[in-house]
C-alpha atoms as a PDB file:
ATOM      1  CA  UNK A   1    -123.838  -8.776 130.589  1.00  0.00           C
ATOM      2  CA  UNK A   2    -123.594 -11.165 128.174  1.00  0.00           C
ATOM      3  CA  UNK A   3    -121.466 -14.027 126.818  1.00  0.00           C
ATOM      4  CA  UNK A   4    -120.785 -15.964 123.653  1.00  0.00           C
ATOM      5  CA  UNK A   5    -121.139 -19.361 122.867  1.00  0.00           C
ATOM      6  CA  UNK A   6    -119.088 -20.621 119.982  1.00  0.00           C
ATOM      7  CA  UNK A   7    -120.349 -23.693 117.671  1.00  0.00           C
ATOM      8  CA  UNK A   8    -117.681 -23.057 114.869  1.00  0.00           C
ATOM      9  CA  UNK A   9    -114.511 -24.496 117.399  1.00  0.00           C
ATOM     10  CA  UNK A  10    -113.107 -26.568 114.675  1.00  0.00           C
ATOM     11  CA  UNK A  11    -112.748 -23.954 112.072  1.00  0.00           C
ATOM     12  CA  UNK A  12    -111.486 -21.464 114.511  1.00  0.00           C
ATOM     13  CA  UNK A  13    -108.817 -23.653 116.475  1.00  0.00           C
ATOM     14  CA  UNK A  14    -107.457 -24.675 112.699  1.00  0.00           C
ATOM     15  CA  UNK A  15    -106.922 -20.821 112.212  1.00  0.00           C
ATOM     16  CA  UNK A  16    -105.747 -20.103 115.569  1.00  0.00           C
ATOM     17  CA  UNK A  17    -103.568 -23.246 115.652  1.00  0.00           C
ATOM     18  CA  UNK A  18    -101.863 -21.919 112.095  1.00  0.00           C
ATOM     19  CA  UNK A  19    -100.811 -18.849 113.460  1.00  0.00           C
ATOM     20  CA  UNK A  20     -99.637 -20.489 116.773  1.00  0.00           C
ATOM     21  CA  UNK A  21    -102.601 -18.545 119.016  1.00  0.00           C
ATOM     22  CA  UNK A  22    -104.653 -21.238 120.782  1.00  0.00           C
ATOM     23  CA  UNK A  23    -104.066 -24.881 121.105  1.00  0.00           C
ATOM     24  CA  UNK A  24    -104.085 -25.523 124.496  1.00  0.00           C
ATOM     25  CA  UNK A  25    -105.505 -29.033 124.298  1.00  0.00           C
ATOM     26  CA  UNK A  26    -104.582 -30.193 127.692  1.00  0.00           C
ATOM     27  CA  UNK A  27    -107.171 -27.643 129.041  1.00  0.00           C
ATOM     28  CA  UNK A  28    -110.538 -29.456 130.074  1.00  0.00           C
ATOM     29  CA  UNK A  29    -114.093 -27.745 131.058  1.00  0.00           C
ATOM     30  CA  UNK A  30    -112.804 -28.220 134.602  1.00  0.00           C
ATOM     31  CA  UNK A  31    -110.459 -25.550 134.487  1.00  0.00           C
ATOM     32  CA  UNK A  32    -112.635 -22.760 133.557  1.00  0.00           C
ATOM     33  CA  UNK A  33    -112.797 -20.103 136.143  1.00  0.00           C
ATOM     34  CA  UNK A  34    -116.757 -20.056 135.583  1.00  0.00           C
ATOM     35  CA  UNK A  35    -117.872 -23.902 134.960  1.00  0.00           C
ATOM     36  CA  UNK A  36    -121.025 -25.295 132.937  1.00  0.00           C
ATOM     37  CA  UNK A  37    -123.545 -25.002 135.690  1.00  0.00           C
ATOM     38  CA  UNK A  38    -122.868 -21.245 136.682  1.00  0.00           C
ATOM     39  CA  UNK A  39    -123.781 -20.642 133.347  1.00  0.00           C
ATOM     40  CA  UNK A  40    -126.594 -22.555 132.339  1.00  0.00           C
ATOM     41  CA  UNK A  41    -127.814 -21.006 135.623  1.00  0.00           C
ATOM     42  CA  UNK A  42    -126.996 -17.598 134.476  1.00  0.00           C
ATOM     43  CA  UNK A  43    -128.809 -17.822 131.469  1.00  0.00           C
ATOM     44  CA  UNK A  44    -132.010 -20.136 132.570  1.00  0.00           C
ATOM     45  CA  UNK A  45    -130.250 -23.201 131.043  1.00  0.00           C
ATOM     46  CA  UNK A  46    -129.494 -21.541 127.907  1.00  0.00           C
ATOM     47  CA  UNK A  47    -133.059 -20.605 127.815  1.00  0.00           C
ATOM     48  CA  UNK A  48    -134.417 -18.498 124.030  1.00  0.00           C
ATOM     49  CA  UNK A  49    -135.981 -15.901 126.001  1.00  0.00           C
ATOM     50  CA  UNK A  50    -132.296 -15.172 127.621  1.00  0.00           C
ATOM     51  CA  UNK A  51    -130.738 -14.854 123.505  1.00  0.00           C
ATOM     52  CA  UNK A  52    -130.137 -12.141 122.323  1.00  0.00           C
ATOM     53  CA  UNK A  53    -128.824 -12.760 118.730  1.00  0.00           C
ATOM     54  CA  UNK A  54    -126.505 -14.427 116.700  1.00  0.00           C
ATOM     55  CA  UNK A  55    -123.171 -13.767 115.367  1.00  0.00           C
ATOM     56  CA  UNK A  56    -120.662 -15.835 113.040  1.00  0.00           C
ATOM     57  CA  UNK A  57    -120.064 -18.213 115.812  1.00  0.00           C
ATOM     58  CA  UNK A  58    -122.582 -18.783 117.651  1.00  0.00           C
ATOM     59  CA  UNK A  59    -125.454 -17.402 120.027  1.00  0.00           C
ATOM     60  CA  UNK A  60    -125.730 -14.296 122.417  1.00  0.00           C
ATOM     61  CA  UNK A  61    -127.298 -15.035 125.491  1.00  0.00           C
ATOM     62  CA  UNK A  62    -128.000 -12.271 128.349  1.00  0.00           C
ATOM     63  CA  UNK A  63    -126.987 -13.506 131.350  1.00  0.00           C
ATOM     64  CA  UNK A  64    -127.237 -12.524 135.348  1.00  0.00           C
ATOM     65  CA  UNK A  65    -124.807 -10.311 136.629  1.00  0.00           C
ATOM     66  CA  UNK A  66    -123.087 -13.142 138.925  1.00  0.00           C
ATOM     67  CA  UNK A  67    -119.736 -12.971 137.065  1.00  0.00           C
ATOM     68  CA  UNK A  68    -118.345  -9.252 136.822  1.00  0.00           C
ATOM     69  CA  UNK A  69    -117.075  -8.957 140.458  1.00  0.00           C
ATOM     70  CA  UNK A  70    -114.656 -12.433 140.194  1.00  0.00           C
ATOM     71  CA  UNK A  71    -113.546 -11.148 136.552  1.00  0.00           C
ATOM     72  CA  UNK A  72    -112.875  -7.622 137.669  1.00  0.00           C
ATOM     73  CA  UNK A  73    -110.958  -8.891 140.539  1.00  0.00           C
ATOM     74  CA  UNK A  74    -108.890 -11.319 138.777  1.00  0.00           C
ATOM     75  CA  UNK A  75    -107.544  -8.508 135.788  1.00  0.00           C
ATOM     76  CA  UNK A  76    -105.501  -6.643 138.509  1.00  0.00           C
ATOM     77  CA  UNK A  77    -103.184  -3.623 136.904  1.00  0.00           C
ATOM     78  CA  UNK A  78    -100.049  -6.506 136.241  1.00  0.00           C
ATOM     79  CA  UNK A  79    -102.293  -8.990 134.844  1.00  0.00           C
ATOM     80  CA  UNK A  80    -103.695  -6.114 132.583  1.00  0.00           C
ATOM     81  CA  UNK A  81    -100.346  -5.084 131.758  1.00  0.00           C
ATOM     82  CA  UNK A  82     -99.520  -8.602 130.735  1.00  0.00           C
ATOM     83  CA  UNK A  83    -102.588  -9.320 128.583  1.00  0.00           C
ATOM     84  CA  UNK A  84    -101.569  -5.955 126.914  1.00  0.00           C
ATOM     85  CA  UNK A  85     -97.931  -7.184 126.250  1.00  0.00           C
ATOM     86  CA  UNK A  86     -99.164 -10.393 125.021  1.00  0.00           C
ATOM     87  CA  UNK A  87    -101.854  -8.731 122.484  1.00  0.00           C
ATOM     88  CA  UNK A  88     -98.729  -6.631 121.170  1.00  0.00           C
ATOM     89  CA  UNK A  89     -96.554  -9.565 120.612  1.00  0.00           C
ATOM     90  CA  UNK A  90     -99.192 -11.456 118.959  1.00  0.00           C
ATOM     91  CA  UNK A  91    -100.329  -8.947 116.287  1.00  0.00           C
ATOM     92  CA  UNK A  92     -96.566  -8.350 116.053  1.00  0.00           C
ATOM     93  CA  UNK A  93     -96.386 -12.174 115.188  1.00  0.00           C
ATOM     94  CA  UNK A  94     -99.195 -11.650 112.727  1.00  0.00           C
ATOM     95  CA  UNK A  95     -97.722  -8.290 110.842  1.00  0.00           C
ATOM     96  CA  UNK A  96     -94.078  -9.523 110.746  1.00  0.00           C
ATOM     97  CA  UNK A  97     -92.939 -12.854 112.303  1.00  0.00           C
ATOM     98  CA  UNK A  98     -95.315 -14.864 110.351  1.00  0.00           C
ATOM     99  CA  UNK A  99     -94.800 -16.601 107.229  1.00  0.00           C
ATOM    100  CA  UNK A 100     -97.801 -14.769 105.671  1.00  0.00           C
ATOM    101  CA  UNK A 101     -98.323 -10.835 106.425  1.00  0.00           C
ATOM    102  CA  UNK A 102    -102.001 -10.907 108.621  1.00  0.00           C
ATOM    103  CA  UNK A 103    -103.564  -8.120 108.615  1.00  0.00           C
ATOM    104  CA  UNK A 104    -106.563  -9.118 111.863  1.00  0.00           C
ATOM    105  CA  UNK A 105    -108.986  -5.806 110.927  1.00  0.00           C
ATOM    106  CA  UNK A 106    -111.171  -6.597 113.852  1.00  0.00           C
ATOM    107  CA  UNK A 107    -109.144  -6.512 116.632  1.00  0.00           C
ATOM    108  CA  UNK A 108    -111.405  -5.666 119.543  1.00  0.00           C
ATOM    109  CA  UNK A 109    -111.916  -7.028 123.239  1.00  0.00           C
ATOM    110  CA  UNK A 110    -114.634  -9.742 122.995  1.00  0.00           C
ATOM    111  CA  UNK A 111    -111.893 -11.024 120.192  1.00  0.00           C
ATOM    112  CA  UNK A 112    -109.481 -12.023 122.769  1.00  0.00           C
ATOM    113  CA  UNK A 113    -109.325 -15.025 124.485  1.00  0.00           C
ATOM    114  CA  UNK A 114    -107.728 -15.563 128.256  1.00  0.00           C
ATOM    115  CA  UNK A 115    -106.716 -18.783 129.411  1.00  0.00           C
ATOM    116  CA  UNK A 116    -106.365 -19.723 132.429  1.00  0.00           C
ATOM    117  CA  UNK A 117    -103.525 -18.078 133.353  1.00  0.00           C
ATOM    118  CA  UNK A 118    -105.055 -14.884 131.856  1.00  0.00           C
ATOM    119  CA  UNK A 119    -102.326 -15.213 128.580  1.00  0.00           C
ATOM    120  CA  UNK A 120    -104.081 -13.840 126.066  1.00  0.00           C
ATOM    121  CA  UNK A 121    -104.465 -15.147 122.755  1.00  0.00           C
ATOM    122  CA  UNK A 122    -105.855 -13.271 119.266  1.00  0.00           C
ATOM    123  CA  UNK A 123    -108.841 -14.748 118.306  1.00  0.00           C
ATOM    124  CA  UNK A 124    -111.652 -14.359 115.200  1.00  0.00           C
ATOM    125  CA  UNK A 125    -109.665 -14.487 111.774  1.00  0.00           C
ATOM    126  CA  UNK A 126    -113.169 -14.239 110.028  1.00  0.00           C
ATOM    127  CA  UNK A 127    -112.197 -10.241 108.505  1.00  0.00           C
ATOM    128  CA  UNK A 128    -108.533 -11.239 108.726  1.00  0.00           C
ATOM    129  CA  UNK A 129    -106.815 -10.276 105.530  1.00  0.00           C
ATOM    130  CA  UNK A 130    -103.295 -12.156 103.932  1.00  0.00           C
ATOM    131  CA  UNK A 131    -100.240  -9.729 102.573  1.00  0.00           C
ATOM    132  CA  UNK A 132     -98.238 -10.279  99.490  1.00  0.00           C
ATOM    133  CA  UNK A 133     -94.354 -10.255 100.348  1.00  0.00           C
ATOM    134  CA  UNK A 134     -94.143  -6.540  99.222  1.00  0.00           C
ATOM    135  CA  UNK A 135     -97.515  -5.493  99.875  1.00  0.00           C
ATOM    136  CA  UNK A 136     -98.296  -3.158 102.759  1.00  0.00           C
ATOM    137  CA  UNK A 137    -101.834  -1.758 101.803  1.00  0.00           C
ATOM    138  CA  UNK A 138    -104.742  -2.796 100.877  1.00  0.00           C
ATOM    139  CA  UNK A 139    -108.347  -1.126  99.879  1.00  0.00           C
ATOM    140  CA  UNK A 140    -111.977  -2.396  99.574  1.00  0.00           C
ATOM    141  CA  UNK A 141    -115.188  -1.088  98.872  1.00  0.00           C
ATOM    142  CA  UNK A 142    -116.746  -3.215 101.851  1.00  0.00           C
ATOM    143  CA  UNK A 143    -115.476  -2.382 104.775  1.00  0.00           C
ATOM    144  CA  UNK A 144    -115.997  -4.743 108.007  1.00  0.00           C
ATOM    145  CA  UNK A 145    -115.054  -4.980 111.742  1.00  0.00           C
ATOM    146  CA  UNK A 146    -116.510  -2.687 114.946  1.00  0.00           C
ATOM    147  CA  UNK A 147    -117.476   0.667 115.353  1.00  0.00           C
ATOM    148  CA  UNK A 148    -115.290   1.995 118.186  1.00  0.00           C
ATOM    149  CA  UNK A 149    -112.603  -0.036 116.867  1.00  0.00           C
ATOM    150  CA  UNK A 150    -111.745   1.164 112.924  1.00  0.00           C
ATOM    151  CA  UNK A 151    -108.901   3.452 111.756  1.00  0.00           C
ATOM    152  CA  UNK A 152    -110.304   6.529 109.891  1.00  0.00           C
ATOM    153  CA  UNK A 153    -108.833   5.619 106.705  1.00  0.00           C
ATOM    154  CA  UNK A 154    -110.414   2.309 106.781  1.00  0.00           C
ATOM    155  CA  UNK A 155    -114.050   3.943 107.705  1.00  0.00           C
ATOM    156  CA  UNK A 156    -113.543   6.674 105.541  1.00  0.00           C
ATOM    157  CA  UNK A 157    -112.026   4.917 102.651  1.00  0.00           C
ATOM    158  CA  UNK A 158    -111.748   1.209 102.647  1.00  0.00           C
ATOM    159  CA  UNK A 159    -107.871   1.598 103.207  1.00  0.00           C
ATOM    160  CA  UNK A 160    -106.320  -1.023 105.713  1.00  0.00           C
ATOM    161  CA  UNK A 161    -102.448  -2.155 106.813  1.00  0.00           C
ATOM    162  CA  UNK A 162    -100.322  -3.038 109.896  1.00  0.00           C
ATOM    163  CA  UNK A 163    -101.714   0.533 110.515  1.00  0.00           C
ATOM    164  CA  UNK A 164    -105.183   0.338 110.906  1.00  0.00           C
ATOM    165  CA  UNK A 165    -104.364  -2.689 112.935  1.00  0.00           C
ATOM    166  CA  UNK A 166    -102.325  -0.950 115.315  1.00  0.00           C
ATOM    167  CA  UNK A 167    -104.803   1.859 115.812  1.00  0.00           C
ATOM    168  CA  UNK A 168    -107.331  -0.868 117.258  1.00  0.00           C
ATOM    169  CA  UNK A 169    -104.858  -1.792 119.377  1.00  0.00           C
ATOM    170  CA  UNK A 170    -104.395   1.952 120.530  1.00  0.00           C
ATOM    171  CA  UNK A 171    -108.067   1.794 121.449  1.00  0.00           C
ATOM    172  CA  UNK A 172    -108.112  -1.593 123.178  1.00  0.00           C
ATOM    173  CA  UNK A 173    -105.195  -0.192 125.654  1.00  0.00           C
ATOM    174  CA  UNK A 174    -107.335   2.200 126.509  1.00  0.00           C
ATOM    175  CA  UNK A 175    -110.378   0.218 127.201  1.00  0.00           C
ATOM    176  CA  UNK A 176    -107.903  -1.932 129.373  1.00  0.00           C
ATOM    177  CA  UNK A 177    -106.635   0.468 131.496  1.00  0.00           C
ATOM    178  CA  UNK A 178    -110.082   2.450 131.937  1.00  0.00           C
ATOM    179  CA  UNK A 179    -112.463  -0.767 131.845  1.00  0.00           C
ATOM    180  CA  UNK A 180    -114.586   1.450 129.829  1.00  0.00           C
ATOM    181  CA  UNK A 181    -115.789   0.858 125.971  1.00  0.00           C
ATOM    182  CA  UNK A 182    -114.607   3.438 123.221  1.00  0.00           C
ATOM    183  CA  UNK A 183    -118.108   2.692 121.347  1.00  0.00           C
ATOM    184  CA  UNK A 184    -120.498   2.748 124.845  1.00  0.00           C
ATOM    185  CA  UNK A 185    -118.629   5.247 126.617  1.00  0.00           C
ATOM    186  CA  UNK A 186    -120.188   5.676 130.059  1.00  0.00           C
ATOM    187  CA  UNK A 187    -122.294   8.904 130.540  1.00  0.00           C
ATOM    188  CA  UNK A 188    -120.641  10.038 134.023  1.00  0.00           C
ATOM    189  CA  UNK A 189    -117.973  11.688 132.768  1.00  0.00           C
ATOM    190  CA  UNK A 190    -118.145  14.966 130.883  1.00  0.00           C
ATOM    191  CA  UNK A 191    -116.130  13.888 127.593  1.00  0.00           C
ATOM    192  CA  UNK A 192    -117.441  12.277 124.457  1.00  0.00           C
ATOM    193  CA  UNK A 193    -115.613   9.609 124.481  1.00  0.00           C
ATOM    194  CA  UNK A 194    -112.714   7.142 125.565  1.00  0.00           C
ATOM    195  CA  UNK A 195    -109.968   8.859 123.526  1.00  0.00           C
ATOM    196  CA  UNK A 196    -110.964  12.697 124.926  1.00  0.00           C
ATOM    197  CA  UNK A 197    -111.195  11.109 128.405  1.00  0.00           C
ATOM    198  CA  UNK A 198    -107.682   9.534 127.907  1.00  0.00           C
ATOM    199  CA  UNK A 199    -106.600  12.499 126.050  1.00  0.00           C
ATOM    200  CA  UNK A 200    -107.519  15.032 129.263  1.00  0.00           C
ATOM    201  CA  UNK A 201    -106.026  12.742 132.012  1.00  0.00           C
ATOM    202  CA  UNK A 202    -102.548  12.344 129.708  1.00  0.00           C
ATOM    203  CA  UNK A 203    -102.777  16.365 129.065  1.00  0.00           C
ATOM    204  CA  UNK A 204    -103.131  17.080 132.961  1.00  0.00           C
ATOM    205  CA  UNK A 205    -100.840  14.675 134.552  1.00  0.00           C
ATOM    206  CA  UNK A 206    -103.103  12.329 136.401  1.00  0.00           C
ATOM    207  CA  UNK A 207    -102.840   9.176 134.160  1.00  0.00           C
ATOM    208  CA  UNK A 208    -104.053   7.036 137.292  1.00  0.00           C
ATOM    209  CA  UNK A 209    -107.844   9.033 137.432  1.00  0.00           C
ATOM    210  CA  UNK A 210    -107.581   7.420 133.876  1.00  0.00           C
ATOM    211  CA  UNK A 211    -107.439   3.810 135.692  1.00  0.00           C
ATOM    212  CA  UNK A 212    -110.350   1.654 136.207  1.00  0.00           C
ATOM    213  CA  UNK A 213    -111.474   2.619 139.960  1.00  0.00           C
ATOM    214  CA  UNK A 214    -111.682  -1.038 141.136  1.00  0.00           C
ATOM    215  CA  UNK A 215    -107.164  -1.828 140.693  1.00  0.00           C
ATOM    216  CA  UNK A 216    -106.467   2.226 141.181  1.00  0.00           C
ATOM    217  CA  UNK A 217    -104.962   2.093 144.390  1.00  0.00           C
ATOM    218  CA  UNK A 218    -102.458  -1.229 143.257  1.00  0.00           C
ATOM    219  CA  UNK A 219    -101.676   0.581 139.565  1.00  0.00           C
ATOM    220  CA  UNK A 220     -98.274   1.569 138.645  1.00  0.00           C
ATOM    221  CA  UNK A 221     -98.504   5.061 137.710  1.00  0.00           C
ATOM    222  CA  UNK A 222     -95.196   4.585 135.779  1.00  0.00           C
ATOM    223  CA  UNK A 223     -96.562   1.957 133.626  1.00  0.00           C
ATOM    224  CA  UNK A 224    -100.214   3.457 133.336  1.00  0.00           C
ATOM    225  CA  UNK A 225     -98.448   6.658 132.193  1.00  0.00           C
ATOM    226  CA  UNK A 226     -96.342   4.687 129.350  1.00  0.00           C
ATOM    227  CA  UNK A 227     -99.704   2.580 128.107  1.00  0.00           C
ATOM    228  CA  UNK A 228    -101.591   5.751 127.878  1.00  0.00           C
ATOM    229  CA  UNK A 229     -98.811   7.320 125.833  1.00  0.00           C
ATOM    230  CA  UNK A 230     -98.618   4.047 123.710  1.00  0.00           C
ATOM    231  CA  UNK A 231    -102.570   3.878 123.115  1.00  0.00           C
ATOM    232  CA  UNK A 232    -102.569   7.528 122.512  1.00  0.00           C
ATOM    233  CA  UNK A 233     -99.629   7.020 119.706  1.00  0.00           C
ATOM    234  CA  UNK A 234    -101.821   4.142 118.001  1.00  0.00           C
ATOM    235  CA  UNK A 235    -104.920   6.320 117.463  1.00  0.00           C
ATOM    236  CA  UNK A 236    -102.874   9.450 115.590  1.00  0.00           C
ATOM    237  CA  UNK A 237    -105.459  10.070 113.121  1.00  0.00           C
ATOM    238  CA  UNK A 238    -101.959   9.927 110.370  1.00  0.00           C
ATOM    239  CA  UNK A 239    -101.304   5.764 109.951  1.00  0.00           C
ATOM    240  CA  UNK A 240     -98.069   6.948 109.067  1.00  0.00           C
ATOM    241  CA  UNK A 241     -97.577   8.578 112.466  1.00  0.00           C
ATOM    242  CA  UNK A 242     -98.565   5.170 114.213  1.00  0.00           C
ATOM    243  CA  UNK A 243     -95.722   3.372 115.860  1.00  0.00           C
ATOM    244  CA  UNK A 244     -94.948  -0.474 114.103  1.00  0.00           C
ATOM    245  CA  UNK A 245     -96.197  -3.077 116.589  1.00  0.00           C
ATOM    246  CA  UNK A 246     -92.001  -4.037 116.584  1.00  0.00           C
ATOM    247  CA  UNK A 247     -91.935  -0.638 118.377  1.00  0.00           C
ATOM    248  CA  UNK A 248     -94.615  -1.366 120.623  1.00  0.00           C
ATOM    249  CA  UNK A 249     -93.252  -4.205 121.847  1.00  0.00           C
ATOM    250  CA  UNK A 250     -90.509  -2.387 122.354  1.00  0.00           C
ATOM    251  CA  UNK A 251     -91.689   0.120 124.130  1.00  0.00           C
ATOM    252  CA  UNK A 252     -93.458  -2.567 126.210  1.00  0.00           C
ATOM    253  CA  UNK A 253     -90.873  -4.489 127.077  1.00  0.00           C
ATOM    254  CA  UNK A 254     -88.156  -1.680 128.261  1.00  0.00           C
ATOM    255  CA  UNK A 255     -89.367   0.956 130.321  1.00  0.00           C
ATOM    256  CA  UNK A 256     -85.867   3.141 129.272  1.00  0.00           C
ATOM    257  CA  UNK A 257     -87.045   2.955 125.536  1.00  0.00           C
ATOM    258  CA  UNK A 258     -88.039   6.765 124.402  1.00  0.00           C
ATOM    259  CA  UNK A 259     -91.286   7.388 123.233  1.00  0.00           C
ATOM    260  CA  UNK A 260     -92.780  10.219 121.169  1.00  0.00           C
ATOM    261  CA  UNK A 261     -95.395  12.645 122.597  1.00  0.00           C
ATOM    262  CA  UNK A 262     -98.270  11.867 121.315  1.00  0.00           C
ATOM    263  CA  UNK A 263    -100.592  14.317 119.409  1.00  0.00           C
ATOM    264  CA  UNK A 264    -104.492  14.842 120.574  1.00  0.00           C
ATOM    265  CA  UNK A 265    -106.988  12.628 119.028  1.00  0.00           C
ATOM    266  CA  UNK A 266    -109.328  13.509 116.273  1.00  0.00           C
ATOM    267  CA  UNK A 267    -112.485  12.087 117.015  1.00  0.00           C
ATOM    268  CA  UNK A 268    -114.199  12.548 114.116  1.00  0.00           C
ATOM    269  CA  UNK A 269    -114.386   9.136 113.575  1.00  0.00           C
ATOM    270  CA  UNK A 270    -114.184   7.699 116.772  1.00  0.00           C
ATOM    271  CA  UNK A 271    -117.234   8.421 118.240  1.00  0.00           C
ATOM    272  CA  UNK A 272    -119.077   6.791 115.567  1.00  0.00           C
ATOM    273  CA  UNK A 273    -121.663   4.316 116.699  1.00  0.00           C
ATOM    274  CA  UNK A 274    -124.637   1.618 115.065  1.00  0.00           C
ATOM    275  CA  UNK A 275    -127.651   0.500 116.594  1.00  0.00           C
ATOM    276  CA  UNK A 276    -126.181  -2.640 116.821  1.00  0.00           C
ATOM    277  CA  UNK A 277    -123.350  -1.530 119.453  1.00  0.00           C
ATOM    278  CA  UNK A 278    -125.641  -0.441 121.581  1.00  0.00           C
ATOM    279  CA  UNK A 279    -127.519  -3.780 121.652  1.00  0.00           C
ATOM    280  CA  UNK A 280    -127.935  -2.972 125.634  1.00  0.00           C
ATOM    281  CA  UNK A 281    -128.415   0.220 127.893  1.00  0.00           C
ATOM    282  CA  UNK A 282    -126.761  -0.879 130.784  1.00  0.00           C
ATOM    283  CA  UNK A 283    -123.487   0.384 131.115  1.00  0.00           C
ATOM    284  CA  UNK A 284    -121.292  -3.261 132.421  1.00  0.00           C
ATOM    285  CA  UNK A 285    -121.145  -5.449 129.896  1.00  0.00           C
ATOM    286  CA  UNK A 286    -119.101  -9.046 130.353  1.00  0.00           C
ATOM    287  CA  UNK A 287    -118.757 -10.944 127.145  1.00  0.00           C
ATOM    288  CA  UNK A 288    -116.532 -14.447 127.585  1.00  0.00           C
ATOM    289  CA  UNK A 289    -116.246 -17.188 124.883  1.00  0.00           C
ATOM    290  CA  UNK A 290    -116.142 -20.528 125.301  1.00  0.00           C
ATOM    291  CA  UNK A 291    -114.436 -22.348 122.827  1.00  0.00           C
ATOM    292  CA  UNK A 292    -112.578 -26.131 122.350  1.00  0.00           C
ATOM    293  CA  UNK A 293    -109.611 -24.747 124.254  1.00  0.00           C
ATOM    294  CA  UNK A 294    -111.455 -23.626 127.601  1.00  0.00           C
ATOM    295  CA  UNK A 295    -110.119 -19.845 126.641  1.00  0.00           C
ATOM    296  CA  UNK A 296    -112.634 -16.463 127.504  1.00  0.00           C
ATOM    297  CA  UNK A 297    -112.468 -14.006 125.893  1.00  0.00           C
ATOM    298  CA  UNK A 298    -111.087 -10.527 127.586  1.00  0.00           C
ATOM    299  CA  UNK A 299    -113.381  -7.995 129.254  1.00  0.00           C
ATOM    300  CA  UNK A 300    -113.367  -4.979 130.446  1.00  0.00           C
ATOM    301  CA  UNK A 301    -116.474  -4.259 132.564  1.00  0.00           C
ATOM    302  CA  UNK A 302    -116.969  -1.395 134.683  1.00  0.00           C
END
């Protein structure tokens, strides 16, 4: 387990506040559902032989597993449902409702933050790229963001839209309905990965084996099957195939909305992983944030 404590807060509210994501100012420490002293006792007070590294915003500190049972308890199957709703309807704000096209190209879990009420809110703008009026692609010779996480076309080729957006999003449905990680995928199971594991349970019928064991029973098997079938739509290895995040929302919000079958994953590049995902060999992994707003950041531990 780990978490992340963020130094930049200033420069990351301005962004977040621009693009109306976080700005909950009436929040205090208080109202964290893990306060100041659980953590400084998690991590020794803080202590360097607890760090781990450092990332753009601040330090990575290992911490004591005293957190994962509250956390997995509070993301119940409708509070997951939500947080996926309200990650659809903010990159939706991003790639069409905003005055400037925002394309996030790291959209991954430990980049959103839950309040307090579990709303989520997209977070990290540091790879974030801004669209011309008319433009709806965009290449580079550097490519950035997670393993796990990246369309094909941007690994492959530097090329990145609303597309390669929405296939992130594909894979972080699935990591919230499983509580598994596409890029540490646990070794129980006999598939490769997160999107053949999704990919069998959708094939055979039994979307709710797909469901993190610990909200199973209290799932909706109606909405499980419809986020599979979304996530699996996002992760067509064709952009062009991808649903819009428009029809996402859509398909989100109205449970009569028609949906097309999706196709079977090519993992070619999915199951691509660094050295530095695998910063840890335990298999539960909790990452929160704490930033000027009181928000942490999503997880999905096993």
């Amino acid at each position: 387990m780990c978490f992340i404590m963020k130094r930049k807060v200033e420069k990351q509210r301005t962004i977040l506040m621009q693009h109306g994501f976080a700005g909950d100012e009436d929040l205090t420490l208080e109202s964290l559902q893990y306060d100041l002293t659980l953590l400084q006792s998690a991590t020794n007070n803080f202590s360097n032989e607890n760090k781990l590294g450092e990332g753009g915003f601040g330090i990575v500190y290992k911490v004591l597993p005293l957190i994962h049972p509250e956390m997995s308890k509070q993301l119940s199957w409708k509070r997951r449902y939500n947080i996926i709703e309200g990650i659809a309807r903010g990159m939706l704000y991003l790639h069409e409702d905003s005055r400037l096209k925002i394309i996030h190209r790291d959209l991954k879990a430990s980049n959103i933050l839950l309040d307090t009420y579990m709303n989520p809110k997209v977070s990290d703008f540091g790879t974030a790229r801004i669209f011309g009026v008319d433009q709806t692609k965009g290449n580079t010779k550097r490519v950035v963001g997670t393993f796990g996480y990246m369309a094909p076309e941007y690994v492959l080729y530097g090329r990145f839209s609303t597309k390669s957006d929405v296939y992130s999003f594909g894979i972080l449905v699935l990591e919230i309905i499983s509580g598994e990680k596409n890029y540490d995928f646990s070794e129980e199971y006999d598939e490769s990965n997160l999107l053949s594991f999704a990919w069998k349970h959708w094939r055979n019928g039994t979307p709710l084996e797909f469901v993190d064991a610990c909200i199973r029973e209290q799932s909706s098997s109606e909405e499980v099957t419809r986020c599979m079938q979304i996530g699996l739509l996002c992760v067509h290895q064709d952009a062009n195939e991808r649903p819009l995040m428009s029809t996402i929302v859509l398909m989100l919000s109205s449970l009569s909305a028609s949906m097309p079958l999706p196709k079977e994953p090519n993992n070619t590049t999915n199951s691509a992983v660094t050295s530095e995902n695998n910063h840890s060999s335990t298999d539960s992994l909790l990452r929160f944030s704490i930033v000027e707003d009181d928000s942490v950041s999503l997880s999905m531990p096993r």
